[in-house]
C-alpha atoms as a PDB file:
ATOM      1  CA  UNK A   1      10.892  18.278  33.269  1.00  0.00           C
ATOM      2  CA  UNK A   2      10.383  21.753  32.364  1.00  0.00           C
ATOM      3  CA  UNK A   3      11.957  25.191  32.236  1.00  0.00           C
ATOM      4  CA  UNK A   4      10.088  28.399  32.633  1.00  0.00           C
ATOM      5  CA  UNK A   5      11.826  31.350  30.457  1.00  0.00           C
ATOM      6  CA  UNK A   6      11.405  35.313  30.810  1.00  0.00           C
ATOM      7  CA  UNK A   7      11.498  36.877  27.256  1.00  0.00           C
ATOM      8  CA  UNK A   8      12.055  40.806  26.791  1.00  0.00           C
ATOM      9  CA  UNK A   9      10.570  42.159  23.839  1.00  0.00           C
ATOM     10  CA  UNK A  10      13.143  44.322  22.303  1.00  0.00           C
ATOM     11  CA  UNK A  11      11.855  46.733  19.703  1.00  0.00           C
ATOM     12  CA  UNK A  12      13.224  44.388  17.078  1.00  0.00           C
ATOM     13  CA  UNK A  13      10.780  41.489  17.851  1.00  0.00           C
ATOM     14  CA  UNK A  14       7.559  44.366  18.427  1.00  0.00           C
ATOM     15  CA  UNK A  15       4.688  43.890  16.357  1.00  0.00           C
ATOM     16  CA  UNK A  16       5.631  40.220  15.258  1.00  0.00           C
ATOM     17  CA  UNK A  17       3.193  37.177  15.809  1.00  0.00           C
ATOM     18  CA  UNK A  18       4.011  35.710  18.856  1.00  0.00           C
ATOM     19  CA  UNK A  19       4.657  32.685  17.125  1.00  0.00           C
ATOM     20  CA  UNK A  20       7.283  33.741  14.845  1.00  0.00           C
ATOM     21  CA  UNK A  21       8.806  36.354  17.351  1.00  0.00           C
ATOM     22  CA  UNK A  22       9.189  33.813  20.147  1.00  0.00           C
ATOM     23  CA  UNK A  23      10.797  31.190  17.345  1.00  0.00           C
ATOM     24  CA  UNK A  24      13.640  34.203  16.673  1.00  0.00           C
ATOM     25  CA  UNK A  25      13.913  34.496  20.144  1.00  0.00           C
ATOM     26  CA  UNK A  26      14.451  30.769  21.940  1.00  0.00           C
ATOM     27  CA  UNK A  27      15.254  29.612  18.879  1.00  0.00           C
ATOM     28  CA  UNK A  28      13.004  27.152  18.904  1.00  0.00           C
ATOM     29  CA  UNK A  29      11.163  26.067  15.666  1.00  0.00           C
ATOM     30  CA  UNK A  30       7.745  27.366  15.084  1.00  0.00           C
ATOM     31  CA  UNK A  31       6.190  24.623  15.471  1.00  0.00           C
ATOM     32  CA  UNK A  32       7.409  23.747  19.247  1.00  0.00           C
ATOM     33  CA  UNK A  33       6.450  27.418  19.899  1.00  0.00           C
ATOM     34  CA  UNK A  34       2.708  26.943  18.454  1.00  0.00           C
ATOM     35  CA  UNK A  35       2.275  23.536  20.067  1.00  0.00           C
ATOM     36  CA  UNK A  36       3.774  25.465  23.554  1.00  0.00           C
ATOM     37  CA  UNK A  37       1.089  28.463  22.854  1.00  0.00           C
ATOM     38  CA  UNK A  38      -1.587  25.615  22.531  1.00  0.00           C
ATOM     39  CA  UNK A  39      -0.802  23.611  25.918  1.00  0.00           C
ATOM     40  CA  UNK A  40      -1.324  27.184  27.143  1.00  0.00           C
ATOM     41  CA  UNK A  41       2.864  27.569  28.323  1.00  0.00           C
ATOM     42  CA  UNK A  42       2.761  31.555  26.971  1.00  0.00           C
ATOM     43  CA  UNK A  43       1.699  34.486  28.427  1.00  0.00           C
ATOM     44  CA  UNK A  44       2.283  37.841  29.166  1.00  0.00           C
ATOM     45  CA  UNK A  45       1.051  40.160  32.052  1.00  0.00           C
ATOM     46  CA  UNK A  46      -0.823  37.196  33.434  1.00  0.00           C
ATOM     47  CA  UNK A  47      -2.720  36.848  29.902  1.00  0.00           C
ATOM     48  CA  UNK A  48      -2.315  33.382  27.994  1.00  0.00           C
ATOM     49  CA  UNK A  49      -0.675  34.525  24.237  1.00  0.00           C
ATOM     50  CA  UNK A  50      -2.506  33.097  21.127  1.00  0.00           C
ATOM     51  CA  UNK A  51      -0.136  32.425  18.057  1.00  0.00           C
ATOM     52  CA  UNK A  52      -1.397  35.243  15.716  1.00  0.00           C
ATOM     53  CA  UNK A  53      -0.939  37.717  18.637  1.00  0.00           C
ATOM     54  CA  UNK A  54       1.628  40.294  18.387  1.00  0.00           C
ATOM     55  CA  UNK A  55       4.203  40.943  20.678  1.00  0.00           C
ATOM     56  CA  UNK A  56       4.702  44.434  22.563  1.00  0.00           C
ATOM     57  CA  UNK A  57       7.650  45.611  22.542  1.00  0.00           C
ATOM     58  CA  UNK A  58       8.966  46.375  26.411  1.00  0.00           C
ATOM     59  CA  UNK A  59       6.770  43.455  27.763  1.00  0.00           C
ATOM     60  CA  UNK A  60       7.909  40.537  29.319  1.00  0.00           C
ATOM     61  CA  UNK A  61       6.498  36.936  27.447  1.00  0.00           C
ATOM     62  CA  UNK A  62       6.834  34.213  30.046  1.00  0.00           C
ATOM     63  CA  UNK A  63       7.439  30.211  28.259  1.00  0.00           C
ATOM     64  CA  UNK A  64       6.854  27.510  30.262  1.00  0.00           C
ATOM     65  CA  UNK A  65       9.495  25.197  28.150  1.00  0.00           C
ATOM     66  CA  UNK A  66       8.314  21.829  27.896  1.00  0.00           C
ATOM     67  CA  UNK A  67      10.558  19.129  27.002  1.00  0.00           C
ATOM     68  CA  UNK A  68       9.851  16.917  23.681  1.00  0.00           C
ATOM     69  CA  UNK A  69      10.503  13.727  26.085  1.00  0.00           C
ATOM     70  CA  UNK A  70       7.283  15.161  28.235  1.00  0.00           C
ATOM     71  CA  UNK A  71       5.357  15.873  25.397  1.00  0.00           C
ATOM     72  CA  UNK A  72       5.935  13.152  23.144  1.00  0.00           C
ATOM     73  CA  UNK A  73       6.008  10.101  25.649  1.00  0.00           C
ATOM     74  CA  UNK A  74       3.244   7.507  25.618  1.00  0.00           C
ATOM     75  CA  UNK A  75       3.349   3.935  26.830  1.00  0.00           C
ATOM     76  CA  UNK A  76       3.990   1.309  24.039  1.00  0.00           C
ATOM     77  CA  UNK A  77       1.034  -0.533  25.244  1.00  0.00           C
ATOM     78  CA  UNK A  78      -1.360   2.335  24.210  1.00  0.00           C
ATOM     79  CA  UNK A  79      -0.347   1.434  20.810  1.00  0.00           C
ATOM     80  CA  UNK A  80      -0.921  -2.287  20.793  1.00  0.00           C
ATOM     81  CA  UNK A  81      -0.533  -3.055  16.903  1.00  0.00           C
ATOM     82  CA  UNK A  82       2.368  -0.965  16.944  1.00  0.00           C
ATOM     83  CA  UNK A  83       5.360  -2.765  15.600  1.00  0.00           C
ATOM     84  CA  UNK A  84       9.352  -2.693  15.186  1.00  0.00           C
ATOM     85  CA  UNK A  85      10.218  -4.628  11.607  1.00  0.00           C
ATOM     86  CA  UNK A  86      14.105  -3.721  11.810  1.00  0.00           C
ATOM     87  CA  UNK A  87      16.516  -1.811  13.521  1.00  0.00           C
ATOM     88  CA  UNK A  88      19.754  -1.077  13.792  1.00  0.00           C
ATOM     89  CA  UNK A  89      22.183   1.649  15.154  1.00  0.00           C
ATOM     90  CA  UNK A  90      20.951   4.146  11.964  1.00  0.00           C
ATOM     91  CA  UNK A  91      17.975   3.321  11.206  1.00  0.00           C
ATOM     92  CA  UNK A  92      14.627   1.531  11.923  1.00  0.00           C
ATOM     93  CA  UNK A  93      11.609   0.554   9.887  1.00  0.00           C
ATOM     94  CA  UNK A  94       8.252   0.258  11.684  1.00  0.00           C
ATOM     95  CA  UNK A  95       4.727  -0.972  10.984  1.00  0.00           C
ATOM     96  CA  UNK A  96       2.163   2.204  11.867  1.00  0.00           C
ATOM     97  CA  UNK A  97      -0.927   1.324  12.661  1.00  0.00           C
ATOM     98  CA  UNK A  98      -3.785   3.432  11.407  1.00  0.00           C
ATOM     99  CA  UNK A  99      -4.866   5.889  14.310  1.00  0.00           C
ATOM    100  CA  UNK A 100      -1.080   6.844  14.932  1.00  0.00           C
ATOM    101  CA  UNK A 101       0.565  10.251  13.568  1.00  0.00           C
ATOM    102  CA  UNK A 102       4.144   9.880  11.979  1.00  0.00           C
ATOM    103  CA  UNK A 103       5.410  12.885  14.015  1.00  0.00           C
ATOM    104  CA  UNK A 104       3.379  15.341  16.799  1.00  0.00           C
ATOM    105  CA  UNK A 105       1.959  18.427  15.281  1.00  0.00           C
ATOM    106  CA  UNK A 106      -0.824  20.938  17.216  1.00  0.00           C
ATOM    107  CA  UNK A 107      -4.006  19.877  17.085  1.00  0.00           C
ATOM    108  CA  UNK A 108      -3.228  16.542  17.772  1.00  0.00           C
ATOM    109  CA  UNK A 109      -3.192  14.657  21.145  1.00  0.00           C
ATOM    110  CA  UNK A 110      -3.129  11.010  19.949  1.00  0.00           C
ATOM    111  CA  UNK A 111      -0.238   8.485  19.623  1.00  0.00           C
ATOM    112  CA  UNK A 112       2.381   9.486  17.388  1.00  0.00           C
ATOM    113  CA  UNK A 113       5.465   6.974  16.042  1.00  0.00           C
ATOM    114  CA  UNK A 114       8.113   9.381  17.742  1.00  0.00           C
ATOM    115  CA  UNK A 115       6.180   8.530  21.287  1.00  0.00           C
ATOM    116  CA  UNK A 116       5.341   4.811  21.022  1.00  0.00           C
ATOM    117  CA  UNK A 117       9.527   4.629  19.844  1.00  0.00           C
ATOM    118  CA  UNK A 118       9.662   6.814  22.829  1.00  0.00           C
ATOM    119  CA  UNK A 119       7.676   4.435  25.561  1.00  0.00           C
ATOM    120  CA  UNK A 120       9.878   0.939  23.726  1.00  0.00           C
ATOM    121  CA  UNK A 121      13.268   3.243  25.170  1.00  0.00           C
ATOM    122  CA  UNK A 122      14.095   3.929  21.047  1.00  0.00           C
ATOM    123  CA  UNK A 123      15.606   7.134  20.545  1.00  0.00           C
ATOM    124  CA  UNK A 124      15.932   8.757  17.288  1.00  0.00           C
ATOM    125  CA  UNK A 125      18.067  11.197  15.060  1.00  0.00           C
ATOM    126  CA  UNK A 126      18.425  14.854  16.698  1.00  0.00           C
ATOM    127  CA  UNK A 127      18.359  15.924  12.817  1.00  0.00           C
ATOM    128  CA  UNK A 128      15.574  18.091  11.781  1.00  0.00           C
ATOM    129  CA  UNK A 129      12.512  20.282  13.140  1.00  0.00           C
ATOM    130  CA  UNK A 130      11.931  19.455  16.816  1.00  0.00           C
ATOM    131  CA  UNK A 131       8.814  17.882  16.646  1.00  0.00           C
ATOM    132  CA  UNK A 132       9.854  15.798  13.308  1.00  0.00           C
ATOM    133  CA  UNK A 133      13.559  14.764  14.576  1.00  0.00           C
ATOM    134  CA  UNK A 134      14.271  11.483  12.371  1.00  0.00           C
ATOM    135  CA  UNK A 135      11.688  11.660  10.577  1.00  0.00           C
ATOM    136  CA  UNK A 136      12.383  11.151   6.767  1.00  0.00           C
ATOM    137  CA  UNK A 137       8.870  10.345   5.622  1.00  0.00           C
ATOM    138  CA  UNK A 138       5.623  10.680   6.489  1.00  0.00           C
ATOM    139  CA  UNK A 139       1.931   8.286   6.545  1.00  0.00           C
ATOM    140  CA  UNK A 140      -1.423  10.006   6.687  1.00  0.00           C
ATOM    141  CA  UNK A 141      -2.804   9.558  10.223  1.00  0.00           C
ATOM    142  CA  UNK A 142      -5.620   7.222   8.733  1.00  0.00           C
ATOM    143  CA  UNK A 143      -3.322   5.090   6.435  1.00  0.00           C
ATOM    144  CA  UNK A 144      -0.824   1.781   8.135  1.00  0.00           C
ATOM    145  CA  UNK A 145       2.252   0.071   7.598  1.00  0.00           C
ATOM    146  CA  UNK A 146       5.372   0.647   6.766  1.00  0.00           C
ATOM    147  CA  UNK A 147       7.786   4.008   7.632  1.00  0.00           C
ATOM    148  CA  UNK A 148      11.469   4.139   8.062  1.00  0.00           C
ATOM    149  CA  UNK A 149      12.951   6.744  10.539  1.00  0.00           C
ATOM    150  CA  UNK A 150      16.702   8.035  10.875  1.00  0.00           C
ATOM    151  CA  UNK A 151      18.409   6.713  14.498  1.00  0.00           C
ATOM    152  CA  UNK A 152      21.739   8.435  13.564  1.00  0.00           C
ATOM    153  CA  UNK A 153      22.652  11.949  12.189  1.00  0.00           C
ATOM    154  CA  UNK A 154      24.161  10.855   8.921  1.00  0.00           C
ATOM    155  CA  UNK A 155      21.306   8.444   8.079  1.00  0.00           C
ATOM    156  CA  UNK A 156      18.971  11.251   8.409  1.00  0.00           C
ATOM    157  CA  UNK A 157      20.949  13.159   5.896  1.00  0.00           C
ATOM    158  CA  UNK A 158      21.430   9.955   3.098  1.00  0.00           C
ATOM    159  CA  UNK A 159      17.622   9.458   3.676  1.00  0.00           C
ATOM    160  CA  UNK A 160      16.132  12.263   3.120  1.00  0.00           C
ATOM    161  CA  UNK A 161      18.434  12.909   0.018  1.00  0.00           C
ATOM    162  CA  UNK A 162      17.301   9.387  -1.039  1.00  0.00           C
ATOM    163  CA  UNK A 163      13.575  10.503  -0.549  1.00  0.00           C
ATOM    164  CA  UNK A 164      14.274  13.982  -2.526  1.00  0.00           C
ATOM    165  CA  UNK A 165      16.117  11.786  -5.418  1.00  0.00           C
ATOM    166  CA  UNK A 166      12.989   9.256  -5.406  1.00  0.00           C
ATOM    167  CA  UNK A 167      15.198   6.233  -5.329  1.00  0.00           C
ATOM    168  CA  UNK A 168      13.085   4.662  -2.353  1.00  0.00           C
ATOM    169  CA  UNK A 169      10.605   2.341  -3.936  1.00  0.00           C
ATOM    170  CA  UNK A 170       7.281   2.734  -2.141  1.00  0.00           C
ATOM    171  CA  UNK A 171       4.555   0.718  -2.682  1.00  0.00           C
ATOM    172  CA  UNK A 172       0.658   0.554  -1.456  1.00  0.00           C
ATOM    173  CA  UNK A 173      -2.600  -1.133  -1.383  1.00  0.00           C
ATOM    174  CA  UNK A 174      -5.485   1.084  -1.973  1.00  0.00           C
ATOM    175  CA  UNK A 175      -9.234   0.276  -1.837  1.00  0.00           C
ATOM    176  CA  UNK A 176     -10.991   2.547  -4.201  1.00  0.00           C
ATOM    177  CA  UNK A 177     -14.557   3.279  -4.714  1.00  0.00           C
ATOM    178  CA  UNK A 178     -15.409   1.863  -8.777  1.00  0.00           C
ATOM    179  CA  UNK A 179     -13.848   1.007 -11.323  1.00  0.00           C
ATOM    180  CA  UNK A 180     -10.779   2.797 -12.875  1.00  0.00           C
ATOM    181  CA  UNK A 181     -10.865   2.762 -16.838  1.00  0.00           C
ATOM    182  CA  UNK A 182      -8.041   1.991 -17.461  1.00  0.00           C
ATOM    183  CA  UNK A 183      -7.288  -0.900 -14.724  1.00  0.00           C
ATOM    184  CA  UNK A 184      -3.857   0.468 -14.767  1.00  0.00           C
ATOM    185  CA  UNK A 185      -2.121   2.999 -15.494  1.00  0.00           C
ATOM    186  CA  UNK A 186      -0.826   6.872 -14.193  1.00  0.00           C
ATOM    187  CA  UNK A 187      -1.845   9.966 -12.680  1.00  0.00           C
ATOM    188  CA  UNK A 188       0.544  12.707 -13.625  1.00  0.00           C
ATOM    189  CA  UNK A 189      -1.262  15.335 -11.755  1.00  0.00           C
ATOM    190  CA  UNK A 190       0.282  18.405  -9.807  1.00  0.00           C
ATOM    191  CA  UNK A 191      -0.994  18.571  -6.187  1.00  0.00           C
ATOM    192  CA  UNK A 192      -1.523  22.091  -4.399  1.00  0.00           C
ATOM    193  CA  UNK A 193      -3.207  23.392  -0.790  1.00  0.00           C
ATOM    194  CA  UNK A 194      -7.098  23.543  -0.925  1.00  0.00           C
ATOM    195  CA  UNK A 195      -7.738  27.341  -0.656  1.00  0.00           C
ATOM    196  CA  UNK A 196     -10.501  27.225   1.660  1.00  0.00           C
ATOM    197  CA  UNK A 197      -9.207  24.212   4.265  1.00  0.00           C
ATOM    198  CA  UNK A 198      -5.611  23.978   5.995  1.00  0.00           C
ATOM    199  CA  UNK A 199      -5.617  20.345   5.958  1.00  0.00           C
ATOM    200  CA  UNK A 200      -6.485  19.634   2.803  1.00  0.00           C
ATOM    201  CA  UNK A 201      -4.725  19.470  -0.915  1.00  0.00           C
ATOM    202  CA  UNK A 202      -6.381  18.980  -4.757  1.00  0.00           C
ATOM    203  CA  UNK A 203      -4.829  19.080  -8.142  1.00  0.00           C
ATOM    204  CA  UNK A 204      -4.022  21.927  -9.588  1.00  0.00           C
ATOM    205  CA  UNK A 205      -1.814  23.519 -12.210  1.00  0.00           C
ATOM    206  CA  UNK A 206       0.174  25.588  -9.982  1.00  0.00           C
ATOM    207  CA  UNK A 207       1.181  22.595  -7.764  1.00  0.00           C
ATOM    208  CA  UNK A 208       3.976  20.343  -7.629  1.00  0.00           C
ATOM    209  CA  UNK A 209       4.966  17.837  -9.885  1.00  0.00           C
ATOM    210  CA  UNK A 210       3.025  14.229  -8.544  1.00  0.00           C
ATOM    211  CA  UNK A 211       3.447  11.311 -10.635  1.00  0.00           C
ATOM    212  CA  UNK A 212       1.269   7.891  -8.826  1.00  0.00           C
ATOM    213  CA  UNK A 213       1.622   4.335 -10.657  1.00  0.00           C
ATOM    214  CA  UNK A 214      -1.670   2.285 -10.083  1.00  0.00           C
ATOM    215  CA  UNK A 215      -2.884  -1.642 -11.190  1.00  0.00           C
ATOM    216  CA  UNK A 216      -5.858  -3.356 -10.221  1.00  0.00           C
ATOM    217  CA  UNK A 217      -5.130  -6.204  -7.939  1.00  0.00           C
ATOM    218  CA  UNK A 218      -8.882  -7.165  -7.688  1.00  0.00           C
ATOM    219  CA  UNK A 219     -12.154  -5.841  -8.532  1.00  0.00           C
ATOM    220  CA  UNK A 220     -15.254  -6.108  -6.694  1.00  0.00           C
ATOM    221  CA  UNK A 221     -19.091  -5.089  -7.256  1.00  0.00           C
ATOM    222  CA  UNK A 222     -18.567  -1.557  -6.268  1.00  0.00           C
ATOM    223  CA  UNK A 223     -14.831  -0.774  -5.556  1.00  0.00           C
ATOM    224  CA  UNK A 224     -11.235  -2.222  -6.917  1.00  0.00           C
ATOM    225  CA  UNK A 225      -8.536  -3.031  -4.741  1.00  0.00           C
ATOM    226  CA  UNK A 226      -5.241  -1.811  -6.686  1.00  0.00           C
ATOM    227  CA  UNK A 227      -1.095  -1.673  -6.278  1.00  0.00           C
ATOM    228  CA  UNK A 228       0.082   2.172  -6.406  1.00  0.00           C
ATOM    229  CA  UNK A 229       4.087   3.013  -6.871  1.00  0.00           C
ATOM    230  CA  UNK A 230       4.688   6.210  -6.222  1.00  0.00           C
ATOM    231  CA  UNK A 231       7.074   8.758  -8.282  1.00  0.00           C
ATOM    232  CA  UNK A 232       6.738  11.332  -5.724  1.00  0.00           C
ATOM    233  CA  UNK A 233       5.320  11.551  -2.215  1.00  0.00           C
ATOM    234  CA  UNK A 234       3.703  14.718  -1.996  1.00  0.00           C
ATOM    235  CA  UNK A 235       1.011  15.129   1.181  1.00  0.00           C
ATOM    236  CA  UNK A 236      -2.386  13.114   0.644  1.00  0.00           C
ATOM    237  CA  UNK A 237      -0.760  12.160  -2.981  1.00  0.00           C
ATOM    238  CA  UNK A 238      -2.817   8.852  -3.519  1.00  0.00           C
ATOM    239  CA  UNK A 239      -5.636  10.042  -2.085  1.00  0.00           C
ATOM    240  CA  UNK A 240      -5.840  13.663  -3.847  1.00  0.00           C
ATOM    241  CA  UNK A 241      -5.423  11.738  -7.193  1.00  0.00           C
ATOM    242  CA  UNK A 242      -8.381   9.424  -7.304  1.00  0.00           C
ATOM    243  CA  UNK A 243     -10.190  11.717  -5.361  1.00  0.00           C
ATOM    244  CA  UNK A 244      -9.763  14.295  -8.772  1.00  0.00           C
ATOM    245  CA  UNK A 245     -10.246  11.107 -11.207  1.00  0.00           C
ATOM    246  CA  UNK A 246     -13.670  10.261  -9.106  1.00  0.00           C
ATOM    247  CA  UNK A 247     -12.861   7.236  -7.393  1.00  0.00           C
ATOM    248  CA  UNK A 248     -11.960   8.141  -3.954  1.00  0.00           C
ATOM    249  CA  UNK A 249     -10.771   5.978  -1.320  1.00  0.00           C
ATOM    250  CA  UNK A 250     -13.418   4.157   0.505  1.00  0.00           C
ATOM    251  CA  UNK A 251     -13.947   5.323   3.612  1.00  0.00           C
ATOM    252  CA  UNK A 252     -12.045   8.856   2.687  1.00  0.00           C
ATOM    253  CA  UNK A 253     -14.810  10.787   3.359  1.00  0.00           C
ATOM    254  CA  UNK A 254     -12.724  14.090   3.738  1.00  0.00           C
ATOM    255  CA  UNK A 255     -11.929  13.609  -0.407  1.00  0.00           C
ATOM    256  CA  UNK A 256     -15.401  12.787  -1.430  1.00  0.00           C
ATOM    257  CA  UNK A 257     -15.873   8.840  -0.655  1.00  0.00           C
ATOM    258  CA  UNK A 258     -19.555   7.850   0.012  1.00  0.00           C
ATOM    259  CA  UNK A 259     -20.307   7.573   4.132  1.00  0.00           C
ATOM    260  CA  UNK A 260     -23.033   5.261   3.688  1.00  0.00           C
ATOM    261  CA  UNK A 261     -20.385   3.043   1.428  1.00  0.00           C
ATOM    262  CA  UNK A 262     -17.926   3.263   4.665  1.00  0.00           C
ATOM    263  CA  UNK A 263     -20.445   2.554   7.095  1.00  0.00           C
ATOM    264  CA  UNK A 264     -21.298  -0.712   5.363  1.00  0.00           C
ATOM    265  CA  UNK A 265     -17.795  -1.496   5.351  1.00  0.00           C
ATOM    266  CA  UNK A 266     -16.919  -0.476   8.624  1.00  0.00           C
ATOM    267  CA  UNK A 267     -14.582   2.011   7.807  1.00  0.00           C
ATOM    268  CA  UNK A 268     -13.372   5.239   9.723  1.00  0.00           C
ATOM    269  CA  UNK A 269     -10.914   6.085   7.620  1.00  0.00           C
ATOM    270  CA  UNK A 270      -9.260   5.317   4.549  1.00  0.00           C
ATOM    271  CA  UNK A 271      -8.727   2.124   2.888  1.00  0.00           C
ATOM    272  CA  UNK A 272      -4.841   2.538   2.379  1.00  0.00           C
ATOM    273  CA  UNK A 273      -1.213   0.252   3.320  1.00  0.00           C
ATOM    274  CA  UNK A 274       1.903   0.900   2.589  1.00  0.00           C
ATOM    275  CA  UNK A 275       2.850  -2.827   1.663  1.00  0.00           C
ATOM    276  CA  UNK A 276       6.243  -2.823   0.595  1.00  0.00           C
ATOM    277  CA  UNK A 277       9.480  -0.318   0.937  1.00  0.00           C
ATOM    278  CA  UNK A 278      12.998  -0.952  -0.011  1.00  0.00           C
ATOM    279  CA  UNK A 279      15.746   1.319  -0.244  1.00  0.00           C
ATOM    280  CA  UNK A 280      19.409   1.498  -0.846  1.00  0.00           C
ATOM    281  CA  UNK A 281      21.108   1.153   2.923  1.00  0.00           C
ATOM    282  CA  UNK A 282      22.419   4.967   4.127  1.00  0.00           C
ATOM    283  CA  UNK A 283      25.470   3.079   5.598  1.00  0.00           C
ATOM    284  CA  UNK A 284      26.158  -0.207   4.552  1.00  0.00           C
ATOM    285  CA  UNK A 285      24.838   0.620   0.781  1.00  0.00           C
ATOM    286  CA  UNK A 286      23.177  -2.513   1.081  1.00  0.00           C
ATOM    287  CA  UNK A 287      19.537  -3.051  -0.714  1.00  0.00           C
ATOM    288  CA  UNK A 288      17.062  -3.411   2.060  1.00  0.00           C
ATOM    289  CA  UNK A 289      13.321  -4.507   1.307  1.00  0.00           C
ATOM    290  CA  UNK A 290      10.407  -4.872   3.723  1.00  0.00           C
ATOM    291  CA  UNK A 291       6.933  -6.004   3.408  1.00  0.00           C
ATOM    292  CA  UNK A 292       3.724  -5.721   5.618  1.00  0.00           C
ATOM    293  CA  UNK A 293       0.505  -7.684   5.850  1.00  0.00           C
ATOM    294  CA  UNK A 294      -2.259  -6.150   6.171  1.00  0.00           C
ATOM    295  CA  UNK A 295      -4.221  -5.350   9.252  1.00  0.00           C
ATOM    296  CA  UNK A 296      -7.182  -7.519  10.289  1.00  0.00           C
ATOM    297  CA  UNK A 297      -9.169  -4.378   9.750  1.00  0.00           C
ATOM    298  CA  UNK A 298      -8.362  -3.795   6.270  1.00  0.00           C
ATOM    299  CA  UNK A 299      -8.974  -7.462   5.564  1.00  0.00           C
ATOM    300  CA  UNK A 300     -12.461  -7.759   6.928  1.00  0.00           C
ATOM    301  CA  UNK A 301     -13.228  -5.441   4.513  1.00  0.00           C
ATOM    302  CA  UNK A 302     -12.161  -7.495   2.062  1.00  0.00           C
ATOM    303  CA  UNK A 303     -13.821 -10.235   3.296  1.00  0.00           C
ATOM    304  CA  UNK A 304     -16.768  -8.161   3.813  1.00  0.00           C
ATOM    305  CA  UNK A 305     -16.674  -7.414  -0.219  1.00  0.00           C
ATOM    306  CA  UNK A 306     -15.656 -10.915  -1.307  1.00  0.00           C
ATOM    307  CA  UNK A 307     -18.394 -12.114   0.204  1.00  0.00           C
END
């Protein structure tokens, strides 16, 4: 269902991007308003409205409202490897299949976890940003398994103060390109936006604090398969670090791994799990631990290398 709404720019909202004007005036978050302007729901004067457009102030911005429930739903079987590990009436832990995006964001038009919840009848927490209601943490696009998501209000709030006071123990498989010297060991590297790409993130002194744990699990001729705990979970975190200490993630090509490496292992993305999570209950204050296998994917390229 959807709702189309008349906005009347009042001299107050003139000269703003129609992004941030139209989030001040629906009171809507940004991001719905941007993903909106992208489907093409916002115009003016019979003109579609791009994001970094201003507004006019007199004019009459017309949003064609489209509920999350439209936007977000996909049927379950679209996401086939998709999988429910626990549930129960605050929370639920799922196994995210690579090729899946924890929550929608523009640009993307693929499954997300929010949608395949969506198409099993799941509903989640009402906390947070529209398009990231119940959402407490996040996996790269490109990287599987485990993710825990809020179902009630004041598990989203424990959660995500459980996340901020790093008392959820995360851990992850990574295939890496070489050999790190030492086998083990840590990165305590801060981790900042690339300058010159949106989607992107390196190390650098004015970034935040990132602290990643790593141990070699098993080495091969030209890459090492190793366990990574991480302190902190800032965006890309594993990947940015051995991307800076020169041994990328195989098949990360966006942070420098070798394509004709991936291509002999099959890989379209990167080599990266999230094996293990356990965490302190929000409600019950109960320890909780989960653990994933990995996808047959992931081990044919072991096999690939073992062999």
């Amino acid at each position: 269902m959807s709702e189309l709404k008349q906005v009347f720019i009042p001299d107050g909202l003139a000269g703003l991007r129609v992004d941030a004007g139209l989030s001040k005036a629906l009171g809507l978050s940004r991001t719905t308003i941007t993903d909106l302007i992208e489907l093409g729901s916002v115009s003016s004067e019979g003109k579609l409205l791009g994001k970094s457009d201003r507004l006019v102030a007199g004019t009459i911005v017309e949003v064609l409202i489209v509920e999350k429930k439209d936007r977000l739903l996909i049927q379950a079987d679209q996401v086939p490897d998709f999988k429910v590990i626990f549930q129960d009436e605050h929370l639920i832990v799922v196994d995210k299949p690579a090729g899946v995006a924890a929550h929608p964001s523009v640009g993307w038009d693929g499954p997300t976890v929010p949608g395949a919840l969506l198409g099993l009848g799941i509903q989640l927490s009402t906390s947070g940003a529209q398009e990231r209601q119940g959402i407490v943490q996040r996996l790269d696009v490109g990287t599987s398994g485990l993710m825990v998501l809020a179902k009630s209000e004041l598990a989203y709030s424990r959660l995500k103060q459980a996340f901020r006071d790093r008392t959820v123990h995360k851990v992850y498989h990574a295939l890496v390109q070489g050999h790190p010297d030492p086998s083990s060991g840590t990165f305590d590297a801060p981790i900042a936006r690339h300058p010159k790409s949106e989607f992107k993130f390196q190390v650098h002194p004015d970034g935040k604090p990132s602290v990643t744990h790593y141990e070699t699990v098993e080495a091969f001729r030209s890459a090492s398969l190793l366990e990574i705990i991480l302190e902190t979970g800032r965006t890309h975190q594993i990947r940015v670090h051995f991307s800076a200490f020169r041994h990328p993630l195989a098949g990360d090509t966006m942070y420098g791994a070798d394509p004709t490496l991936a291509k002999k292992l099959r890989l379209e993305h990167q080599w990266l799990h999230a094996v293990r999570l356990s965490f302190e209950h929000p409600i019950s204050g109960e320890n909780v631990a989960f653990t994933s296998e990995y996808p047959q994917e992931l081990s044919e390229v072991l096999d690939l290398l073992r062999g």
